[in-house]
PDB file of N, CA and C in Angstrom:
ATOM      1  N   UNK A   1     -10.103 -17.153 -67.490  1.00  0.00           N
ATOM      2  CA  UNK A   1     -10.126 -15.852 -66.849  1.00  0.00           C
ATOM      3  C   UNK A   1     -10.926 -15.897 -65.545  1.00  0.00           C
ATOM      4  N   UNK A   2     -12.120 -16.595 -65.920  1.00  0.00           N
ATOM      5  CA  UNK A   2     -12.655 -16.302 -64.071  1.00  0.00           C
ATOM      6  C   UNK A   2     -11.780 -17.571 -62.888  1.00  0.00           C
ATOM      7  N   UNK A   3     -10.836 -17.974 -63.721  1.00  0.00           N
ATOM      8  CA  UNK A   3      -9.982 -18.389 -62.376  1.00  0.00           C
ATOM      9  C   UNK A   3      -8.916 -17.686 -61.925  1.00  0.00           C
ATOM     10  N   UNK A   4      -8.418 -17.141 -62.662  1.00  0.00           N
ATOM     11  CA  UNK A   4      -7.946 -15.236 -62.662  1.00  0.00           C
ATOM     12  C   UNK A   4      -8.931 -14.520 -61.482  1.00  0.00           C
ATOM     13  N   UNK A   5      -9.618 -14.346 -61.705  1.00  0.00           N
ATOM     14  CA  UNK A   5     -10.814 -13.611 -61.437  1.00  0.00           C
ATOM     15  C   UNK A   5     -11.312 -13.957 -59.932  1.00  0.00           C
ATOM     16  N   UNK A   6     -11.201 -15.366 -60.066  1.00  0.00           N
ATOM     17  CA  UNK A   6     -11.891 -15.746 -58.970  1.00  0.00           C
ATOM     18  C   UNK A   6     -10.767 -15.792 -57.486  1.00  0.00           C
ATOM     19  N   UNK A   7      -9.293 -16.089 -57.931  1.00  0.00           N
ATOM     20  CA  UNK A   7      -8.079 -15.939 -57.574  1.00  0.00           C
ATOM     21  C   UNK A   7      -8.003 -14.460 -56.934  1.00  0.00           C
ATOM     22  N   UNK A   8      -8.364 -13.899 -57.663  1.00  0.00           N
ATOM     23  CA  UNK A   8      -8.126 -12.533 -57.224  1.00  0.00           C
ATOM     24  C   UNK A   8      -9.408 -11.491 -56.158  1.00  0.00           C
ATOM     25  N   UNK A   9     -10.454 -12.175 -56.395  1.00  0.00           N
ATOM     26  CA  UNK A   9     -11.627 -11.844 -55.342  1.00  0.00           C
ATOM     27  C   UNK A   9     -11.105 -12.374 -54.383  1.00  0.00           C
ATOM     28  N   UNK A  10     -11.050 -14.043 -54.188  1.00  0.00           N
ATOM     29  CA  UNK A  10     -10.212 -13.954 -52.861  1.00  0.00           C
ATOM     30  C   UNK A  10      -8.931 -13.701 -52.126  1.00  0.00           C
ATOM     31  N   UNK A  11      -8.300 -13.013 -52.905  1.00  0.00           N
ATOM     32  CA  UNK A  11      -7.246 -12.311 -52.439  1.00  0.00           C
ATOM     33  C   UNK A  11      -7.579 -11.168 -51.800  1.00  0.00           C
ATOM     34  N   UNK A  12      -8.418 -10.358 -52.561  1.00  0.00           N
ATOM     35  CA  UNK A  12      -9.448  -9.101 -51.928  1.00  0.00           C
ATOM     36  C   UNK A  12     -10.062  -9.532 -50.574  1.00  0.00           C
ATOM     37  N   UNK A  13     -10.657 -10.636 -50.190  1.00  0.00           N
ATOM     38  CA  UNK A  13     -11.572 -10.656 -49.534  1.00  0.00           C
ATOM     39  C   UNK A  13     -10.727 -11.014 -48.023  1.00  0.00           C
ATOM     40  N   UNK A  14      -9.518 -12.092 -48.432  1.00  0.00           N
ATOM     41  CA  UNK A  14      -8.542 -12.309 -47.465  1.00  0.00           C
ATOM     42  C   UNK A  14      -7.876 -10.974 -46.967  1.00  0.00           C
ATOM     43  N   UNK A  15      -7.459  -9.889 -47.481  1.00  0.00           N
ATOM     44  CA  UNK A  15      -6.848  -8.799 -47.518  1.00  0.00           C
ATOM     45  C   UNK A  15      -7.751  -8.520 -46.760  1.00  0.00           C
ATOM     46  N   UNK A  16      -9.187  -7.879 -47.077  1.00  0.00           N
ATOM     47  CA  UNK A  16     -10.133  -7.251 -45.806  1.00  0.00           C
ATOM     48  C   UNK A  16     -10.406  -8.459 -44.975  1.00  0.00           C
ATOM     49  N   UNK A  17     -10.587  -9.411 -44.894  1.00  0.00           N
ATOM     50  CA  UNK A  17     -10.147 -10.143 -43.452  1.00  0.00           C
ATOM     51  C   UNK A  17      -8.715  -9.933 -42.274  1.00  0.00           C
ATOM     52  N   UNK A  18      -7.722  -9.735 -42.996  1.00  0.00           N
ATOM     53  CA  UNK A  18      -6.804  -9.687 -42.664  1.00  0.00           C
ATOM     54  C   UNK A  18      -6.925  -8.269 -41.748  1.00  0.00           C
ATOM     55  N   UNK A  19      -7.298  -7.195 -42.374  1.00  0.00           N
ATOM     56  CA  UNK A  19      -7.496  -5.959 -41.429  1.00  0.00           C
ATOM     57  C   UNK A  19      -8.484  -5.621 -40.649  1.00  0.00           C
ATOM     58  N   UNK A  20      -9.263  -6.919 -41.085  1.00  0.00           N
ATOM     59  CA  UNK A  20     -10.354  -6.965 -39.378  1.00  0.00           C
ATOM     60  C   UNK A  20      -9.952  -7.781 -38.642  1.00  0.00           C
ATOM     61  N   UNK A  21      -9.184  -8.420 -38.674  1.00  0.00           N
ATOM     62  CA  UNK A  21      -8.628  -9.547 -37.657  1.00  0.00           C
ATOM     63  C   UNK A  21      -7.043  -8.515 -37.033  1.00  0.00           C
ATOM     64  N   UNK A  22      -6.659  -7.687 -37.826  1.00  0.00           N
ATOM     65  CA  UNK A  22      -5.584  -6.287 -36.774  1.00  0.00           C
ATOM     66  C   UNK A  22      -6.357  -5.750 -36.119  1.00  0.00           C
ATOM     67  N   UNK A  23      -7.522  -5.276 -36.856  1.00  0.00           N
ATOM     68  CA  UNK A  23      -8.667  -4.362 -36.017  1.00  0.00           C
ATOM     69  C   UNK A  23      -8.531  -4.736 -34.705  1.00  0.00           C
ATOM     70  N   UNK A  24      -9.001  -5.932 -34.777  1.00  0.00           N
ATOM     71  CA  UNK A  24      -9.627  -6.377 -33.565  1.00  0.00           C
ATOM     72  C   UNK A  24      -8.463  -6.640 -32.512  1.00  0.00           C
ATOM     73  N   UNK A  25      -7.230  -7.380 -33.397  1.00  0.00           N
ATOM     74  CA  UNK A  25      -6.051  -7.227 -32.299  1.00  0.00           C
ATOM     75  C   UNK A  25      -5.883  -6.257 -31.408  1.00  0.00           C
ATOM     76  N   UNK A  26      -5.674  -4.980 -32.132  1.00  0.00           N
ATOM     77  CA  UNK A  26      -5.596  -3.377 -31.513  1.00  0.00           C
ATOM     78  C   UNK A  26      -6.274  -3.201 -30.980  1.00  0.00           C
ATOM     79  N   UNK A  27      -7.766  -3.623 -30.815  1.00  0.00           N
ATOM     80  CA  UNK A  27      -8.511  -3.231 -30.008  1.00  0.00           C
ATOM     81  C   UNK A  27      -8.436  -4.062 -28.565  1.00  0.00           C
ATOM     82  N   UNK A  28      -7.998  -5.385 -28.742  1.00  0.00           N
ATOM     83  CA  UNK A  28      -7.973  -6.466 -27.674  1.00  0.00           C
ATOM     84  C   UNK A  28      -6.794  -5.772 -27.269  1.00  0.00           C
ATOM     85  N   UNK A  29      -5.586  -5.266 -27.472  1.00  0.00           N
ATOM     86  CA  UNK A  29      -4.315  -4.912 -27.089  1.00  0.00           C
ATOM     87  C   UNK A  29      -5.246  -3.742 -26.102  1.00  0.00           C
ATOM     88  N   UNK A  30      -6.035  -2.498 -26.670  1.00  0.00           N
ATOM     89  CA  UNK A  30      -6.068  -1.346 -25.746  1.00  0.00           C
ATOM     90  C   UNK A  30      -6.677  -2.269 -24.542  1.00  0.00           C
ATOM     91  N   UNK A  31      -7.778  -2.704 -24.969  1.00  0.00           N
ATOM     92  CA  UNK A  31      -8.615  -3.337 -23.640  1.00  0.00           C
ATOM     93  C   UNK A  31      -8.062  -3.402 -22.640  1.00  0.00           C
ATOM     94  N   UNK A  32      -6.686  -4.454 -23.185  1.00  0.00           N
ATOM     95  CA  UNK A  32      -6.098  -5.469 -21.980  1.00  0.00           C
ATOM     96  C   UNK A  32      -5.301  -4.225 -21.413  1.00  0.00           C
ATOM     97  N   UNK A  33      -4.662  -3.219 -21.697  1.00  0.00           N
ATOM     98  CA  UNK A  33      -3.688  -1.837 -21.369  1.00  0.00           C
ATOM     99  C   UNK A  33      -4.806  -1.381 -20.366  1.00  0.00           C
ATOM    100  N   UNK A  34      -5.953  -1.013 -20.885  1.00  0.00           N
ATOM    101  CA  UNK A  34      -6.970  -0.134 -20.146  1.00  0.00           C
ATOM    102  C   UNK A  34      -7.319  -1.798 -18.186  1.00  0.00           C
ATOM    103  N   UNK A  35      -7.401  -2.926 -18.737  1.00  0.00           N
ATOM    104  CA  UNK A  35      -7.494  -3.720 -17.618  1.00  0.00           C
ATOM    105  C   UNK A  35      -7.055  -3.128 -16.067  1.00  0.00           C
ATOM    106  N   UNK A  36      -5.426  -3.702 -17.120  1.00  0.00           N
ATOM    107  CA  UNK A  36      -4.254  -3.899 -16.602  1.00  0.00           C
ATOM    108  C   UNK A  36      -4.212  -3.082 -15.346  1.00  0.00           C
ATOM    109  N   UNK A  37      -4.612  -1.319 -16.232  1.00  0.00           N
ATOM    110  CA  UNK A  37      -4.349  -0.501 -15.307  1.00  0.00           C
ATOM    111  C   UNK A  37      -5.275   0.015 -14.414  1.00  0.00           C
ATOM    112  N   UNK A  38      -6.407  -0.669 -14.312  1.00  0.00           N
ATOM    113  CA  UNK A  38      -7.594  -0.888 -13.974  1.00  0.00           C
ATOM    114  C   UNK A  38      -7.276  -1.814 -12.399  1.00  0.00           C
ATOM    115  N   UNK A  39      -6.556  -2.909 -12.575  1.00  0.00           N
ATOM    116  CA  UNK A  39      -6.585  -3.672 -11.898  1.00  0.00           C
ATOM    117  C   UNK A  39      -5.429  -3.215 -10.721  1.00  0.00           C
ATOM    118  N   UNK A  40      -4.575  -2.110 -11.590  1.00  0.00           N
ATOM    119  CA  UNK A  40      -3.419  -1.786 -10.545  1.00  0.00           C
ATOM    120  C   UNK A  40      -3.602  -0.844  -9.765  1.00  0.00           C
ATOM    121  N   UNK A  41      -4.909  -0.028 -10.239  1.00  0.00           N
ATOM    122  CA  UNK A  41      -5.392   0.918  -9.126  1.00  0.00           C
ATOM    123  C   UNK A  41      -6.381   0.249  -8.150  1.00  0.00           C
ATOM    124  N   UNK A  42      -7.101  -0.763  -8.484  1.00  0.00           N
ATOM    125  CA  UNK A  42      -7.932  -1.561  -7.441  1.00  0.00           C
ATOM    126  C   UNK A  42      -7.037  -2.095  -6.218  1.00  0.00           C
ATOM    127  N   UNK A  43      -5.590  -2.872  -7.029  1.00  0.00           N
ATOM    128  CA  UNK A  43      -4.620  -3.775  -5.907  1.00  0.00           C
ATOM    129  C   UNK A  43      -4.474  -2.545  -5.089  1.00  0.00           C
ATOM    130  N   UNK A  44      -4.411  -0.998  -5.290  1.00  0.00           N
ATOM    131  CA  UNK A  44      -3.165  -0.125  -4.848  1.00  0.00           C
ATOM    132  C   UNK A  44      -4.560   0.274  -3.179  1.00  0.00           C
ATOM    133  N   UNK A  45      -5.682   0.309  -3.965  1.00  0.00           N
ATOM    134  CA  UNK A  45      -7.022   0.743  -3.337  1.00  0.00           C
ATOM    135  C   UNK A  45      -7.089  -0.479  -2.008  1.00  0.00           C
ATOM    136  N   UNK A  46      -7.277  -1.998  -2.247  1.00  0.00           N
ATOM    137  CA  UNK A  46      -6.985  -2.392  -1.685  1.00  0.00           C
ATOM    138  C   UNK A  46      -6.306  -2.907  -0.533  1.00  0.00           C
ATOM    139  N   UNK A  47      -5.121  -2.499  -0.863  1.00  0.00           N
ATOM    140  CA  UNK A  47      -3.897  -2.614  -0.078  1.00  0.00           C
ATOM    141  C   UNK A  47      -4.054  -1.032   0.767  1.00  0.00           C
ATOM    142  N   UNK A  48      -4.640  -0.087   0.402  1.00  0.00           N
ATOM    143  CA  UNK A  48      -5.291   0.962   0.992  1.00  0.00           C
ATOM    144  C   UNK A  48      -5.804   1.012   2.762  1.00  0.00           C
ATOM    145  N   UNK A  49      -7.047  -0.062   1.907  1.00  0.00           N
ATOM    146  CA  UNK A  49      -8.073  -0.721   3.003  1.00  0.00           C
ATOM    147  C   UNK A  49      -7.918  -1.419   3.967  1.00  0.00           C
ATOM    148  N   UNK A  50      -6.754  -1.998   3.233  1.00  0.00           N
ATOM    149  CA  UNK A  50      -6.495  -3.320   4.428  1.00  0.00           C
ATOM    150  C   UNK A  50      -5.732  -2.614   5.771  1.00  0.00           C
ATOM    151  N   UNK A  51      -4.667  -1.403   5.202  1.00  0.00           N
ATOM    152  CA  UNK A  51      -4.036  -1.568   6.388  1.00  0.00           C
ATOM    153  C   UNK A  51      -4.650  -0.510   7.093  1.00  0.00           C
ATOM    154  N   UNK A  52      -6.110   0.495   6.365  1.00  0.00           N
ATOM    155  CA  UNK A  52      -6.621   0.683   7.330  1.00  0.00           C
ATOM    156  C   UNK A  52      -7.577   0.146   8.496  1.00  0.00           C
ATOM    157  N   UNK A  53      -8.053  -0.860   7.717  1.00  0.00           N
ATOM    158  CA  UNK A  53      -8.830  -1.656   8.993  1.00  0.00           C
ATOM    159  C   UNK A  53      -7.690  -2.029   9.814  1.00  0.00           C
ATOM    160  N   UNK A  54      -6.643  -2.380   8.974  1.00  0.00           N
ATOM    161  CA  UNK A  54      -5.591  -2.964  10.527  1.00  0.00           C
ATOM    162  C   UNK A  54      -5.387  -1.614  11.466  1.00  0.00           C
ATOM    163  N   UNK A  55      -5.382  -0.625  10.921  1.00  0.00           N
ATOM    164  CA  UNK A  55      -5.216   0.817  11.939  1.00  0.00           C
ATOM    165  C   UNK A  55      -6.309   0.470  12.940  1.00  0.00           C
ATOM    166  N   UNK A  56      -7.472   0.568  12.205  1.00  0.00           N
ATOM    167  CA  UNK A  56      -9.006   0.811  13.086  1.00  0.00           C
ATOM    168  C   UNK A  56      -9.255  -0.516  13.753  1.00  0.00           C
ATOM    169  N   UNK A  57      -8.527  -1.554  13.567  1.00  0.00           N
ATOM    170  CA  UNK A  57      -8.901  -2.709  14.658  1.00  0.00           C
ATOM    171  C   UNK A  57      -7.895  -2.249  15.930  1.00  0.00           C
ATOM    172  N   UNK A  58      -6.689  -2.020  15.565  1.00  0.00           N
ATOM    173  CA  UNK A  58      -5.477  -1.441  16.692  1.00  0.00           C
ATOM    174  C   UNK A  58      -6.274  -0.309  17.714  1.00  0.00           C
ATOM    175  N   UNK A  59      -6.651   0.770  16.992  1.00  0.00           N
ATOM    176  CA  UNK A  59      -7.386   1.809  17.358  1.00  0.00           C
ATOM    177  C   UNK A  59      -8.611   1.645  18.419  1.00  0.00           C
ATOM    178  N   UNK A  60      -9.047   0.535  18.058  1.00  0.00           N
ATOM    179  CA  UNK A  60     -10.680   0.210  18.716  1.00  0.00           C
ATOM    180  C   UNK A  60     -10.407  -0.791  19.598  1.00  0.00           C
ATOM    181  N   UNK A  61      -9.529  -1.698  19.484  1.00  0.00           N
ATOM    182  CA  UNK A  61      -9.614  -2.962  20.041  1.00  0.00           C
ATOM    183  C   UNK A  61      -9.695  -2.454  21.673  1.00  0.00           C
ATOM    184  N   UNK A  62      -9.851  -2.910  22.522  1.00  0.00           N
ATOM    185  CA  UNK A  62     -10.274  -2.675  24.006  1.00  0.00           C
ATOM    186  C   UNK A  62      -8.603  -3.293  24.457  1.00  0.00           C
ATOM    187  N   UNK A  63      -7.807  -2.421  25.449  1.00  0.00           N
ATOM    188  CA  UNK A  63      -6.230  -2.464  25.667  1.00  0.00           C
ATOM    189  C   UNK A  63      -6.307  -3.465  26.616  1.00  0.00           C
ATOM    190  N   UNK A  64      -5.309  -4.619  26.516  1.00  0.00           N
ATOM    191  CA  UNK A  64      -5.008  -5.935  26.596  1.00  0.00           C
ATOM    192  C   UNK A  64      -4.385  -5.617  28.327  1.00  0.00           C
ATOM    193  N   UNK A  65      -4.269  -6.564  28.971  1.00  0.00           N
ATOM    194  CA  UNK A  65      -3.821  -6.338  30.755  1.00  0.00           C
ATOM    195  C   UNK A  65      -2.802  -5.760  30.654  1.00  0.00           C
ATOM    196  N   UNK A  66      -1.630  -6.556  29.575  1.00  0.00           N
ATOM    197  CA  UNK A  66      -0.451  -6.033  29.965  1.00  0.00           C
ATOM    198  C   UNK A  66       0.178  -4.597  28.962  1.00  0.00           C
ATOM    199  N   UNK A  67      -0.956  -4.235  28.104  1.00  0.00           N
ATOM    200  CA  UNK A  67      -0.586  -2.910  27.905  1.00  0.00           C
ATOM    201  C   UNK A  67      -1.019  -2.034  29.173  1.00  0.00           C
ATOM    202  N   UNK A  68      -2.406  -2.182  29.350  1.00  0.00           N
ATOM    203  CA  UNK A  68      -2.525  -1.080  31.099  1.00  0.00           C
ATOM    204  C   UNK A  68      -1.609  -1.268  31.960  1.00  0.00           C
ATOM    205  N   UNK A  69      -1.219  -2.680  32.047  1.00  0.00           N
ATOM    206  CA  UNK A  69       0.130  -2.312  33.240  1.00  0.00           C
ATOM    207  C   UNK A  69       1.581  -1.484  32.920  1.00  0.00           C
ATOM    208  N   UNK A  70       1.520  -1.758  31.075  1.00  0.00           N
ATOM    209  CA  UNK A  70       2.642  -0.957  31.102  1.00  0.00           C
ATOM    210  C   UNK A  70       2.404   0.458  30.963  1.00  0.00           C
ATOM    211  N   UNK A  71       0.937   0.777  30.647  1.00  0.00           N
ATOM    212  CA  UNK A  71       0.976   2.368  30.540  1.00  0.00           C
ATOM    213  C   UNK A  71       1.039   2.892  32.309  1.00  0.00           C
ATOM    214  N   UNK A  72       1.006   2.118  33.403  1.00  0.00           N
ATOM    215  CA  UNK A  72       0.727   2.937  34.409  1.00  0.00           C
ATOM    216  C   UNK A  72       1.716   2.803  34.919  1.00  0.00           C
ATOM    217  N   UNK A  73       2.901   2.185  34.579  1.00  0.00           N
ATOM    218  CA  UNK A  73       4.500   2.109  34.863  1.00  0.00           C
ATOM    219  C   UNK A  73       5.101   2.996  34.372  1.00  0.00           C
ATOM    220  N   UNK A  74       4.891   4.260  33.350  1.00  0.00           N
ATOM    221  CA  UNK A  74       5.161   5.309  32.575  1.00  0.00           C
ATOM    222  C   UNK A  74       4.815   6.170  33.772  1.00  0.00           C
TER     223      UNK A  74
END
């Protein structure tokens, strides 16, 4: 009987292993969801930035010879 017994504790004990090892899946699954979308508002932020510095370098840069010659041909 306690090999019955003993058979059957670890069946119990595998069983609650088994649903801490989903636990933890589900939880690694939200994480990586919560990342993901983490990371797609940073790229979006990014890509934001960049093309405003490219505005504000256009904007600032000091106008090149042959743009003044063409603005005074207008």
């Amino acid at each position: 009987m306690t090999r019955a017994s003993s058979a059957a504790d670890e069946l119990v004990r595998l069983r609650d292993r088994l649903r801490e090892v989903e636990a933890a899946l589900r939880e690694a699954d939200a994480e990586e969801a919560r990342l993901v979308a983490e990371i797609a508002k940073v790229d979006e932020q990014a890509g934001y930035y960049d093309s405003l510095a490219g505005d504000m370098k256009r904007d600032l840069q000091p106008p090149s010879l042959s743009g003044l010659v063409r603005s005074f041909r207008r």
